[in-house]
C-alpha atoms as a PDB file:
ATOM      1  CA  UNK A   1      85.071  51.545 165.752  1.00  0.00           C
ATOM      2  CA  UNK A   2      87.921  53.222 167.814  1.00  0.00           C
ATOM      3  CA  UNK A   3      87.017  56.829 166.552  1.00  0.00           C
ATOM      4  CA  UNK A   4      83.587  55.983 167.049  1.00  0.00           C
ATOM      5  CA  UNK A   5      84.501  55.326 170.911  1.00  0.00           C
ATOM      6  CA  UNK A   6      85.968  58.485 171.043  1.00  0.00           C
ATOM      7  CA  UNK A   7      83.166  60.450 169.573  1.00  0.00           C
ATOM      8  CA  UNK A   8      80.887  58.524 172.000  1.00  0.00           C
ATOM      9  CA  UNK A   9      82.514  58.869 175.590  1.00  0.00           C
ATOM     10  CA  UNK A  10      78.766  58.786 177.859  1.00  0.00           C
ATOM     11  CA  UNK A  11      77.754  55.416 177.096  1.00  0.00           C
ATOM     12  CA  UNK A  12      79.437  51.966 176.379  1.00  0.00           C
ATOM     13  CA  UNK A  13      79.065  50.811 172.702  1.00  0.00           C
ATOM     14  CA  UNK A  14      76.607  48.287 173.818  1.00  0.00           C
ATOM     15  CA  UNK A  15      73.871  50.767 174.436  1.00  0.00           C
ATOM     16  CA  UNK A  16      74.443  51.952 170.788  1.00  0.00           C
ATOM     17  CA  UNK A  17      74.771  48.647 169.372  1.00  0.00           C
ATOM     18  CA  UNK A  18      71.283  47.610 171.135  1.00  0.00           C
ATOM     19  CA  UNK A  19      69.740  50.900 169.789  1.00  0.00           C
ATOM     20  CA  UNK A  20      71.186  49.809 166.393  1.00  0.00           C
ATOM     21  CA  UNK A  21      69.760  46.259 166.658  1.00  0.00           C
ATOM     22  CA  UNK A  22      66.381  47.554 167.415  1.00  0.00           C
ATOM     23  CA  UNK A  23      66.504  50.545 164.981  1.00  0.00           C
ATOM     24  CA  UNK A  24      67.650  47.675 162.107  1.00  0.00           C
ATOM     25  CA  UNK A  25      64.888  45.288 163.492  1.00  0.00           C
ATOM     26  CA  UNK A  26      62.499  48.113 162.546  1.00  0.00           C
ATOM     27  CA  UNK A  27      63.595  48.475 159.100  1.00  0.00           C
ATOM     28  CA  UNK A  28      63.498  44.589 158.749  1.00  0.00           C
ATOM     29  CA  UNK A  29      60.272  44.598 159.908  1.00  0.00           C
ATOM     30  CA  UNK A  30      58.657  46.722 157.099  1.00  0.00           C
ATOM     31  CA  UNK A  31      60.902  45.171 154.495  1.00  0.00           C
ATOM     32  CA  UNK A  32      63.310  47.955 153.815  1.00  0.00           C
ATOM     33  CA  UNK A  33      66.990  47.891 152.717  1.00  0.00           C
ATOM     34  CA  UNK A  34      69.387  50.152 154.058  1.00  0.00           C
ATOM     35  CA  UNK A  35      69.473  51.865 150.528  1.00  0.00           C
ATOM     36  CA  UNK A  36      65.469  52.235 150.807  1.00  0.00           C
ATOM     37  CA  UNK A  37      65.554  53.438 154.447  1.00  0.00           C
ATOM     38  CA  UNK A  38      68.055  55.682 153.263  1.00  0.00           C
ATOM     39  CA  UNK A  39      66.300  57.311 149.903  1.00  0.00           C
ATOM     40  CA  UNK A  40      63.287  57.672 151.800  1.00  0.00           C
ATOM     41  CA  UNK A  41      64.862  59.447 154.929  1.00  0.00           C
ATOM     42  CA  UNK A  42      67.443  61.459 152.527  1.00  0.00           C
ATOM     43  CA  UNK A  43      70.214  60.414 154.322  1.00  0.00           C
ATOM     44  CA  UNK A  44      73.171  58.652 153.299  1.00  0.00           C
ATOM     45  CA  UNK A  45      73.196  54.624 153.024  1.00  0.00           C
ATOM     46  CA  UNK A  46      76.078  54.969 155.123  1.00  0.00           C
ATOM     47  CA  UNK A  47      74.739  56.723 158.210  1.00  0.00           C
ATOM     48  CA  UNK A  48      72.178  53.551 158.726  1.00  0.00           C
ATOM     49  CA  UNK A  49      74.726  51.379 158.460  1.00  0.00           C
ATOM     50  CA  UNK A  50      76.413  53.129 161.077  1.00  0.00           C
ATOM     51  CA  UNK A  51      73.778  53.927 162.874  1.00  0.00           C
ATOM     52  CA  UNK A  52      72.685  50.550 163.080  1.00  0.00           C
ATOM     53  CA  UNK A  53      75.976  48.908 163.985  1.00  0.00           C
ATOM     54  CA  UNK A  54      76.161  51.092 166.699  1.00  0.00           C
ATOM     55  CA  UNK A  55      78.817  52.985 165.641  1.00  0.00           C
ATOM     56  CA  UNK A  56      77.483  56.546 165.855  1.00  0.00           C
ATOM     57  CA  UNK A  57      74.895  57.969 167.977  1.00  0.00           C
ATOM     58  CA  UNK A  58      71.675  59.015 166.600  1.00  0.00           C
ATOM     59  CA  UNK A  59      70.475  62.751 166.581  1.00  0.00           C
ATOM     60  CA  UNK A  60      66.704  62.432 167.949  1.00  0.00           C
ATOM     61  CA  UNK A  61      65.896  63.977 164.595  1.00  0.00           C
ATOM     62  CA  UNK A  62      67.539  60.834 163.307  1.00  0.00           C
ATOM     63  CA  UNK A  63      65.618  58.387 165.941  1.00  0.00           C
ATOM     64  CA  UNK A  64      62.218  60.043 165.159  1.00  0.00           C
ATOM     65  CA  UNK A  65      62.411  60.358 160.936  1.00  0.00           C
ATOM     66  CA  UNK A  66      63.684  56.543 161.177  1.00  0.00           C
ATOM     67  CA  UNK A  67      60.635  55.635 163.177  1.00  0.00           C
ATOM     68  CA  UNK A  68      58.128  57.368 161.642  1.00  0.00           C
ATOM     69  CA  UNK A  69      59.131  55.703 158.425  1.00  0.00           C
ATOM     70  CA  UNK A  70      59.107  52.308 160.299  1.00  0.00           C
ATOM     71  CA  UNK A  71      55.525  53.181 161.163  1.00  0.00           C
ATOM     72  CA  UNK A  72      56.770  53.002 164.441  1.00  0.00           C
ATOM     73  CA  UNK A  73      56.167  55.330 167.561  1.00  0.00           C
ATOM     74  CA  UNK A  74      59.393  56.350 169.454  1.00  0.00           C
ATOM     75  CA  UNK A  75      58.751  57.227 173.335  1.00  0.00           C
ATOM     76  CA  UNK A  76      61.485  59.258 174.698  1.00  0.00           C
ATOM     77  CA  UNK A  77      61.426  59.273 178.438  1.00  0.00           C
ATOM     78  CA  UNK A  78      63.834  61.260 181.088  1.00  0.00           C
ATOM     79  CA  UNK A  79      64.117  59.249 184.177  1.00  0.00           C
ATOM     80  CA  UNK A  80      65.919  60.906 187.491  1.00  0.00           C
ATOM     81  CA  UNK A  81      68.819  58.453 188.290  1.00  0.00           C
ATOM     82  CA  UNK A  82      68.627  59.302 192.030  1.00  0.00           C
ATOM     83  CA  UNK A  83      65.514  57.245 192.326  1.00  0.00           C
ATOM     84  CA  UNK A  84      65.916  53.917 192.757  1.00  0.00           C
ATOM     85  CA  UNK A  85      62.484  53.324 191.682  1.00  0.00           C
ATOM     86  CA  UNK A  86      63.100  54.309 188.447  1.00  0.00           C
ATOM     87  CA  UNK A  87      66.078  51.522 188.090  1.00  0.00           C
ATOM     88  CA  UNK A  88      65.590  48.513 185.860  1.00  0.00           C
ATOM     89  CA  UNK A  89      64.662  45.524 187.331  1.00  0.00           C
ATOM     90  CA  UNK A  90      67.184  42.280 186.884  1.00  0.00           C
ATOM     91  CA  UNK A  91      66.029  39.000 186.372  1.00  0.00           C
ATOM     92  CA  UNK A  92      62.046  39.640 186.691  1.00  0.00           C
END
C-alpha cells in the first residue's frame, strides 16, 4: 500500500478504494470472479485485485473494458472546481 501512495499522489486512497468498491460491486453483481473478470478482460487476476482494493488507479481504458463487461455504462464527467455549484452536497 505505501508504494501504491506514492504512485498515487492527486487523490487520497479513499477515492480509489471507493472506485474499487464500486468497480468490485459490479463484478459481484453479474456473478464474476476476479479470475473470470480477468480472462475475459485479458488482464491479469492481479490488476483487479488491485484495482479493486484501491491500490492502483485505473487507466480509463481499464474503467471502460471493466464496465462494459459488467454490462454497465460508465459516465465520465469534468466538472470546473471554481464553481461552487458544481460541489457535492453534504447531508441532503
Amino acid at each position: 500500500a505505501r508504494a501504491a501512495r506514492r504512485l498515487l499522489p492527486d487523490l487520497p486512497m479513499t477515492v480509489y478504494q471507493q472506485l474499487g468498491a464500486g468497480l468490485r460491486a459490479a463484478r459481484k453483481r453479474v456473478k464474476l470472479t476476479q479470475q473470470d473478470l480477468a480472462d475475459r478482460m485479458a488482464v491479469s487476476v492481479r490488476t483487479v485485485i488491485r484495482t479493486e482494493r484501491g491500490e492502483t488507479a485505473p487507466t480509463v481504458y481499464l474503467l471502460t473494458t471493466w464496465m462494459r463487461t459488467c454490462g454497465v455504462h460508465l459516465k465520465i464527467e469534468v466538472v470546473d472546481l471554481a464553481d461552487k455549484r458544481s460541489e457535492p452536497k453534504h447531508g441532503a
